[in-house]
Every structure is written in structure tokens, then in C-alpha cells.
N, C-alpha and C. Protein backbone atom coordinates (compact mmCIF):
# COMPACT_ATOMS: atom_id res chain seq x y z
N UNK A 1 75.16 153.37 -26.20
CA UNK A 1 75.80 153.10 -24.93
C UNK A 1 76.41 154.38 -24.34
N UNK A 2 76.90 155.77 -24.82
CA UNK A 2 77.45 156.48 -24.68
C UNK A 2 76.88 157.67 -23.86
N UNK A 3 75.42 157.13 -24.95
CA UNK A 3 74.25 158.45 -24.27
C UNK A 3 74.29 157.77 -22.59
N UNK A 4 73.62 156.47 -23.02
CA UNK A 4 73.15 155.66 -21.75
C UNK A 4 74.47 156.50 -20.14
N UNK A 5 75.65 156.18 -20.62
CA UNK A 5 76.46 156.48 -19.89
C UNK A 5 76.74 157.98 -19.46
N UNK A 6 76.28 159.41 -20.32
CA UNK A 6 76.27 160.16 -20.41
C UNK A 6 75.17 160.05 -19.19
N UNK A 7 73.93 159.59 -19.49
CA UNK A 7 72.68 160.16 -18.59
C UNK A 7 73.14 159.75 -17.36
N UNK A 8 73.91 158.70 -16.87
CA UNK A 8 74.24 158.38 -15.56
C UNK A 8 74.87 159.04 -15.14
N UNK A 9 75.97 160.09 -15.46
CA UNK A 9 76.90 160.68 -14.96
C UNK A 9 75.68 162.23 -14.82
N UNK A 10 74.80 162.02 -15.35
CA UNK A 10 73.92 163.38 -15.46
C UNK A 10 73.28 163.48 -14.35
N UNK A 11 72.51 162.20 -14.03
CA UNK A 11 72.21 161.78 -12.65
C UNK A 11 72.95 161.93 -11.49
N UNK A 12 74.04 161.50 -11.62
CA UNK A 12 74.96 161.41 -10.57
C UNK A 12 75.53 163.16 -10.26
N UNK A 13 75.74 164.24 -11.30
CA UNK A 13 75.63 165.01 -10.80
C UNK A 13 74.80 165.92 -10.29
N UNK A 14 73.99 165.63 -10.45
CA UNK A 14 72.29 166.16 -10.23
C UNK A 14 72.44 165.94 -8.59
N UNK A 15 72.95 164.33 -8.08
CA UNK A 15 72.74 163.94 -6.58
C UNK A 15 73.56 164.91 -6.36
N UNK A 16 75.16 164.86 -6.80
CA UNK A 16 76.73 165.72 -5.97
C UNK A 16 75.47 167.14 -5.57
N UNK A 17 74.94 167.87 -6.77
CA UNK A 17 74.36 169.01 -6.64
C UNK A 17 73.51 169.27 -5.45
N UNK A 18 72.51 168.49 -5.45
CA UNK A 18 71.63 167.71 -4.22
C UNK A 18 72.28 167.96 -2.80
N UNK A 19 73.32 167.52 -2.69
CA UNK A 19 73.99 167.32 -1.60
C UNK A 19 74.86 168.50 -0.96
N UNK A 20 75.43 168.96 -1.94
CA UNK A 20 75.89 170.01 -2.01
C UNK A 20 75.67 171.47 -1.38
N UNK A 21 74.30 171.68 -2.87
CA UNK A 21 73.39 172.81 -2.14
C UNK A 21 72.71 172.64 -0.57
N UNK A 22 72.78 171.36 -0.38
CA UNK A 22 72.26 170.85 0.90
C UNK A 22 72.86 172.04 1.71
N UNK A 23 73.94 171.38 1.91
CA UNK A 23 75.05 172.17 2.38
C UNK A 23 75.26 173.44 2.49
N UNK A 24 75.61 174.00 1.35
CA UNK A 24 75.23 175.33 1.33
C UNK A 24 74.10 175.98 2.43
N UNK A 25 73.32 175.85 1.70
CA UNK A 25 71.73 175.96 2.40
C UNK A 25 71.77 175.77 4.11
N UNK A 26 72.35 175.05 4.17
CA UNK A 26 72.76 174.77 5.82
C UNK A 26 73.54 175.82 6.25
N UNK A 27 74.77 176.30 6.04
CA UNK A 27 75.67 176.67 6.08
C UNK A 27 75.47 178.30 5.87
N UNK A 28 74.88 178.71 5.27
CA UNK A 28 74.44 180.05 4.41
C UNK A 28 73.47 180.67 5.41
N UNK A 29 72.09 179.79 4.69
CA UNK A 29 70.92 180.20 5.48
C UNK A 29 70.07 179.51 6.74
N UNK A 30 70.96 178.44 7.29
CA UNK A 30 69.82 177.99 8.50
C UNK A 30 70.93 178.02 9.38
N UNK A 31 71.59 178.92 9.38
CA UNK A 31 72.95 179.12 10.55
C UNK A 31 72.54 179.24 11.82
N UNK A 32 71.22 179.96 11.93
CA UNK A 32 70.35 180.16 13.34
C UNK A 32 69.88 178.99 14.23
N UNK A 33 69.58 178.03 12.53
CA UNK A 33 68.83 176.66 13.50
C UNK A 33 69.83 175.64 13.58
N UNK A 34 70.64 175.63 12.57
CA UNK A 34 71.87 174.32 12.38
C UNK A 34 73.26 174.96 13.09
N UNK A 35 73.93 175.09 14.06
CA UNK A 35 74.92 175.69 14.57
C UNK A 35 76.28 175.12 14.59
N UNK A 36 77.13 175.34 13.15
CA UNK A 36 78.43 174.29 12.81
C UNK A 36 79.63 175.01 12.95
N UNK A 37 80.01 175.24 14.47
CA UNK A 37 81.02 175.60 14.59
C UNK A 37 82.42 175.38 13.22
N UNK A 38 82.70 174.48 12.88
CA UNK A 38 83.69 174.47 12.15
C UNK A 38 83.58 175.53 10.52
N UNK A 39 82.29 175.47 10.34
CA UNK A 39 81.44 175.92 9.12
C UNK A 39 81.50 178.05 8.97
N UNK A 40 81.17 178.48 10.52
CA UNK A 40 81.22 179.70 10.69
C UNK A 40 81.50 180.17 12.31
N UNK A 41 83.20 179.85 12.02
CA UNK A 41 83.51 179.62 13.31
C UNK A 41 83.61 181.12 14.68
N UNK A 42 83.04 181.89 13.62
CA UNK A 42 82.97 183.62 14.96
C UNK A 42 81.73 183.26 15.32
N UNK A 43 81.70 183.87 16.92
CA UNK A 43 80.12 183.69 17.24
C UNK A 43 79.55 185.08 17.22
N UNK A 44 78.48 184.93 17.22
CA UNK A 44 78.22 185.85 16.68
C UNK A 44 77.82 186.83 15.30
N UNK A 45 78.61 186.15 14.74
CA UNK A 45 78.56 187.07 13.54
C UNK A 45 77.59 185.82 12.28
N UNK A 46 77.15 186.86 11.66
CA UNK A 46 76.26 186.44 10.41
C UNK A 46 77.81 185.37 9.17
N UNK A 47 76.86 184.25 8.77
CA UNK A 47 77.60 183.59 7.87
C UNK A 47 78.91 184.41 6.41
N UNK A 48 77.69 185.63 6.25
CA UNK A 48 78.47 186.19 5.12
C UNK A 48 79.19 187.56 5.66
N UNK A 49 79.76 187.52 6.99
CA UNK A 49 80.85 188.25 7.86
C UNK A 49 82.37 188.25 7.55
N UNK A 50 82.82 189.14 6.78
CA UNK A 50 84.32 188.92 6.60
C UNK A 50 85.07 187.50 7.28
N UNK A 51 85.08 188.00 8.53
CA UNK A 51 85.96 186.70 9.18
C UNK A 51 85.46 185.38 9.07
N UNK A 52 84.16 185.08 8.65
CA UNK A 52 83.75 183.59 8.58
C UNK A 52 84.07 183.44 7.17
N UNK A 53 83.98 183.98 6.63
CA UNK A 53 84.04 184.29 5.08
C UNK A 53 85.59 183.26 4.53
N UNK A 54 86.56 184.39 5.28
CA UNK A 54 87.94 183.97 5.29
C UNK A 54 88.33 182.93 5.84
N UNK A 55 87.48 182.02 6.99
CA UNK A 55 87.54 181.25 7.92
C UNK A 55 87.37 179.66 6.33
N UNK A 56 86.19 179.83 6.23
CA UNK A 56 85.94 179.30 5.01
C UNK A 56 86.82 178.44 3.82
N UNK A 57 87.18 180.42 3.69
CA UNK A 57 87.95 179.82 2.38
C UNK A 57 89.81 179.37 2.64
N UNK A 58 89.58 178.97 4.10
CA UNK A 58 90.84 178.68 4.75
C UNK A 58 90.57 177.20 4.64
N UNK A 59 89.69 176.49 4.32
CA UNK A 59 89.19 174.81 4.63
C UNK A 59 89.88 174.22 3.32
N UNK A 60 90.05 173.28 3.37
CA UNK A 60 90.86 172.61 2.13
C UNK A 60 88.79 171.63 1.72
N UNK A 61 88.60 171.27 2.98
CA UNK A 61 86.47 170.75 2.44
C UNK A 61 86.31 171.63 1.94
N UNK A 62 86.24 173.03 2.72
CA UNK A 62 85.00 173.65 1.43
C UNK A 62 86.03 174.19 -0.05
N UNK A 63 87.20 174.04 -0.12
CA UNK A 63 87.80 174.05 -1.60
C UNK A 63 87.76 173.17 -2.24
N UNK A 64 87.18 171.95 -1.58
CA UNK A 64 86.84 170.81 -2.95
C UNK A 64 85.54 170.84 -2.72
N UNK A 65 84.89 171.03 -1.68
CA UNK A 65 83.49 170.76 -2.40
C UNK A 65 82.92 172.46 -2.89
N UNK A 66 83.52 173.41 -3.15
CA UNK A 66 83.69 174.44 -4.05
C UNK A 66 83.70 173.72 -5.82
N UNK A 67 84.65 173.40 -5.67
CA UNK A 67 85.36 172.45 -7.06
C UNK A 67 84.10 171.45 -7.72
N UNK A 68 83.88 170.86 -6.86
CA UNK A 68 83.30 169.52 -6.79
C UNK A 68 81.45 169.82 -7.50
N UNK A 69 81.18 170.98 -6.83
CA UNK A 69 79.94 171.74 -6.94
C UNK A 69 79.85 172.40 -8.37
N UNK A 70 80.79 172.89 -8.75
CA UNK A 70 81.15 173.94 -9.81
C UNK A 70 81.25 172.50 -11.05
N UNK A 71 82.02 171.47 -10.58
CA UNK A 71 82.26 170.61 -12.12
C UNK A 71 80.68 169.91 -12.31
N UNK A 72 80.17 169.67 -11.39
CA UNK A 72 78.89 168.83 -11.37
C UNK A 72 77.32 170.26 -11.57
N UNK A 73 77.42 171.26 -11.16
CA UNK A 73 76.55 172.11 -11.96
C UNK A 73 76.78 172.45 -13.25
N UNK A 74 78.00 172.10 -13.83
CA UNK A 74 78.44 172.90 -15.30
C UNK A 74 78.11 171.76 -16.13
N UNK A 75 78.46 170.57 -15.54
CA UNK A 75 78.13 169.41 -16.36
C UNK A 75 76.81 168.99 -16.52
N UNK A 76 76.32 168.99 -15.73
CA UNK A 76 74.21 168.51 -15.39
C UNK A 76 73.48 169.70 -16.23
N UNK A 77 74.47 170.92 -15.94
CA UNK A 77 73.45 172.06 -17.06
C UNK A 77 73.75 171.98 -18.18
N UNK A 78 75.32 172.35 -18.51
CA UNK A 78 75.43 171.71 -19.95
C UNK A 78 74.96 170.24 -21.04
N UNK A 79 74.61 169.77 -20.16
CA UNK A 79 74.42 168.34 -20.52
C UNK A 79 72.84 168.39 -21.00
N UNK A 80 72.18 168.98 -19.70
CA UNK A 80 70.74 168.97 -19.86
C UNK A 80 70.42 170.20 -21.03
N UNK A 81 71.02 171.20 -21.22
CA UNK A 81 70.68 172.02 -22.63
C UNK A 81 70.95 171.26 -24.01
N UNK A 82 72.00 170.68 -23.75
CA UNK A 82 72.69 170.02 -24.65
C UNK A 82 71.60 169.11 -25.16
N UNK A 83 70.60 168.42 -24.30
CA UNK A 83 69.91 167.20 -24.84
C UNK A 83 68.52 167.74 -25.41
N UNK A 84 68.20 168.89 -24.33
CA UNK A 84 67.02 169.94 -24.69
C UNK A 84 66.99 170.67 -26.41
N UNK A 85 68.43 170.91 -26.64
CA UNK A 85 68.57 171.34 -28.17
C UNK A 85 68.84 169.84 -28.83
N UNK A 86 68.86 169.06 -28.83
CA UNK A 86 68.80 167.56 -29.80
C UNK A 86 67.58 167.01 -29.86
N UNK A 87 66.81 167.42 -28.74
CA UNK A 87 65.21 167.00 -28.89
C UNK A 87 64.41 167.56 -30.43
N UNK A 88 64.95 169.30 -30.89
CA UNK A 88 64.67 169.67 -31.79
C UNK A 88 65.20 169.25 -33.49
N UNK A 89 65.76 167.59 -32.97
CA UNK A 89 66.24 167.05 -33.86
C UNK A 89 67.03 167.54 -35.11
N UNK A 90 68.16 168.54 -34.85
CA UNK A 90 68.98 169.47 -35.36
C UNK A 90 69.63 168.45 -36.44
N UNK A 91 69.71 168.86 -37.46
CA UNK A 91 71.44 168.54 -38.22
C UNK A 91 72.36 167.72 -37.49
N UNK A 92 73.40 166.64 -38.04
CA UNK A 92 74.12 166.40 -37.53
C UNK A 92 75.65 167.42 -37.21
N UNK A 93 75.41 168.28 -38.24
CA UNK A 93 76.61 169.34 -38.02
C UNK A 93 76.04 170.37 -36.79
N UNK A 94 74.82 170.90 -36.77
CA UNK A 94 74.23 171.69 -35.80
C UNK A 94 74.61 170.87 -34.16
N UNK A 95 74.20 169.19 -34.22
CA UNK A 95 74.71 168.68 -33.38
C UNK A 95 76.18 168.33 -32.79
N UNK A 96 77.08 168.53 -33.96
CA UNK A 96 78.48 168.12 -33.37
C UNK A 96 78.74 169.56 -32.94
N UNK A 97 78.23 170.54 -33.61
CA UNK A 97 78.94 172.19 -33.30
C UNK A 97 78.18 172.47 -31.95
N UNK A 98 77.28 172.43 -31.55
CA UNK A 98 76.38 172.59 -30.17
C UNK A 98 76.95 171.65 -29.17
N UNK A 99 77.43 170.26 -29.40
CA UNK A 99 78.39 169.72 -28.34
C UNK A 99 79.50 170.43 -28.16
N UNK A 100 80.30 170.82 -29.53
CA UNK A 100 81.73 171.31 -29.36
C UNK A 100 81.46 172.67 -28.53
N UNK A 101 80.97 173.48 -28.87
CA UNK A 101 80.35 174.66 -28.26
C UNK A 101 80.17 174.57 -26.40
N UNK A 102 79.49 173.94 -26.28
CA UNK A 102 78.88 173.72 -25.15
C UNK A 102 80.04 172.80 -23.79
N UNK A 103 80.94 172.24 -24.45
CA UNK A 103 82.33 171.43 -23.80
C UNK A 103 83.49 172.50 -23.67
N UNK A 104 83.43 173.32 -24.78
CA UNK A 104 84.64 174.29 -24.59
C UNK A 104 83.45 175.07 -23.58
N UNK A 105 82.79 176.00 -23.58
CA UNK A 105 82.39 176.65 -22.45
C UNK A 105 82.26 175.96 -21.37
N UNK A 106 81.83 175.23 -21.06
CA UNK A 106 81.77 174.02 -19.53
C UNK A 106 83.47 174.29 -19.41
N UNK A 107 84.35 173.79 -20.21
CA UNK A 107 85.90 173.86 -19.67
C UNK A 107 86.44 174.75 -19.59
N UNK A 108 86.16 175.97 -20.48
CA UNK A 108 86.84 177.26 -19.75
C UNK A 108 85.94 177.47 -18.47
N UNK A 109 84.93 177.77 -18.21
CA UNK A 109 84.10 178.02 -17.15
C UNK A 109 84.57 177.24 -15.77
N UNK A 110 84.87 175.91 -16.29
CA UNK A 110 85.38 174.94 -15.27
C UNK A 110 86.88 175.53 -14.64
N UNK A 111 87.99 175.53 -15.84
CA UNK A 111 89.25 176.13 -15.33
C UNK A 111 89.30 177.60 -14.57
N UNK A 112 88.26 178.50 -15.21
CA UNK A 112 88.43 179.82 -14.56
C UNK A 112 87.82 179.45 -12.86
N UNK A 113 86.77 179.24 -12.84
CA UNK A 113 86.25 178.56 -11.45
C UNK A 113 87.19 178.14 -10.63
N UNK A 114 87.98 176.87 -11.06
CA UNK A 114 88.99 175.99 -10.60
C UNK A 114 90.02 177.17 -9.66
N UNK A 115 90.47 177.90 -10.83
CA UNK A 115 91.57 178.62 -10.77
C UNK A 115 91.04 179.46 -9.57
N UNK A 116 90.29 180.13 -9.78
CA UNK A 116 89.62 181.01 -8.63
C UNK A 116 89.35 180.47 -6.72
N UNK A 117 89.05 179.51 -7.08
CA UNK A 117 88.76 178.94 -5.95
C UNK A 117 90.17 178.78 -5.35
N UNK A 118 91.28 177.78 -5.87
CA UNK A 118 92.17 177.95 -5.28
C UNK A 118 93.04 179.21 -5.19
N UNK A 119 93.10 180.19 -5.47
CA UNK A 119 93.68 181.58 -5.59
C UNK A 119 93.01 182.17 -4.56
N UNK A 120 91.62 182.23 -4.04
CA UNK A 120 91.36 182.43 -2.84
C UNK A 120 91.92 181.72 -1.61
N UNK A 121 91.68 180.09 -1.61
CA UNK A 121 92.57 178.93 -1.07
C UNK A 121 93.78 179.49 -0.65
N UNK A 122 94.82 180.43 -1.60
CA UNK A 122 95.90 180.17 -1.13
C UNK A 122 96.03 182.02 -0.59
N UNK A 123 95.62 182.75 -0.92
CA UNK A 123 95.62 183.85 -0.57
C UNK A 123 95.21 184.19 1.10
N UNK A 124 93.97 183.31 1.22
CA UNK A 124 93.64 182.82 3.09
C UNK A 124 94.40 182.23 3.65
N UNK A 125 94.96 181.20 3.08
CA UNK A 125 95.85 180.84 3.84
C UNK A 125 97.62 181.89 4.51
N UNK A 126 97.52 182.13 3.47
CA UNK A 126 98.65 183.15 3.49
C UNK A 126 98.09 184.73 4.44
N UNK A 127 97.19 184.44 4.62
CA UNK A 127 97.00 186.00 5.33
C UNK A 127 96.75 186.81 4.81
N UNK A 128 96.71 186.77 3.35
CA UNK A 128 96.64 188.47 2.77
C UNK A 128 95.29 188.33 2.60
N UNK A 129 94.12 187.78 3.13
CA UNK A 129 92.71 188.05 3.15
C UNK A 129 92.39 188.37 4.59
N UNK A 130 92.79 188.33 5.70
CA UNK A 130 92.70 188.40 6.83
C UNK A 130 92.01 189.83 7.30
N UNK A 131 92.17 191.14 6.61
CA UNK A 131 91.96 192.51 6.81
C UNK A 131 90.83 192.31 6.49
N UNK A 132 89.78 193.31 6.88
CA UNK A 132 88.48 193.77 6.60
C UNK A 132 88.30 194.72 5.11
């Protein structure tokens, strides 16, 4: 039942990812054809332009779906290696140490991310990213 429940949440971040990169992808590279004022709000200027940049990381959206992106790629990859090395029908110790392994990296990876994102979050907001 655990796996079962495991693979759904594997799925489900696979879609967040889906949706996500959508986004991105919109936002990044079809800025020419998709035009989202709120997204890259100088005109003119290319998406990865200081001031849109900062504009950005001024959004409280794109700091969770920053977050949101980061917990659901760490989890769908870790998850999917994770099942890719059990296929080779390992040891049960090879298997508990390759989960333990693979959860502590996903969670530091997750907290440093976390941390980062909002430390930009609050640094834009505050102005001290505002300079070129």
C-alpha cells in the first residue's frame, strides 16, 4: 500500500512539474509570442534583464511556485532513481541505506533551495537587489 501511495504522489509530481515547466517555458522562452505583463513587467527588455529578474523575485507566485517546483522535481527524481536502483533487486540493507541516502539529500537539497528562494524573496523586496 505504501509503494502504491508512493507512485501516486510520483505522478502527481511529475503533473506539478508539467505545469510548472509549462510556465517557465512561457515565461523564459516564448516571451516574444506569449506577452505577460505581470511575468516581465519592463518593455522592452529580454526576460533574463536585471530589472525583470528582480521584478520576479519580488512575486510572492513565483516564490511558491519556485518552492513548489523545487519539492516536486527533487521528489519525482529521487523517487524515480530510488525505484530504478530496487529494480536491481539489492539487499535489504543496500535498500534501506539507498532510501536513507537519497531522503537526506532530497531534504538538505530541499531546505538549501527553500532557504534560497526566500532570501532572494526578501532581499527584493527590501531593495537591496534593485542596482544593476
Amino acid at each position: 500500500m505504501r509503494d502504491q501511495s508512493l507512485w501516486t504522489w510520483h505522478l502527481g509530481a511529475g503533473a506539478v512539474i508539467l505545469v510548472l515547466l509549462g510556465l517557465h517555458m512561457t515565461v523564459m522562452h516564448l516571451d516574444t509570442l506569449v506577452r505577460i505583463v505581470a511575468f516581465n513587467p519592463v518593455p522592452g527588455e529580454r526576460p533574463i534583464a536585471w530589472a525583470n529578474v528582480v521584478a520576479r523575485g519580488r512575486s510572492a507566485f513565483f516564490l511558491t511556485s519556485y518552492v513548489l517546483l523545487l519539492g516536486a522535481a527533487l521528489f519525482h527524481g529521487f523517487y524515480g532513481l530510488r525505484n530504478i536502483v530496487f529494480e536491481l533487486n539489492p539487499g535489504a540493507g543496500v535498500r534501506k541505506t539507498v532510501t536513507l541516502l537519497l531522503v537526506g539529500a532530497g531534504a538538505a537539497l530541499f531546505i538549501v533551495g527553500t532557504w534560497a528562494a526566500f532570501r532572494a524573496y526578501g532581499l527584493a523586496n527590501a531593495g537591496v537587489l534593485a542596482g544593476n
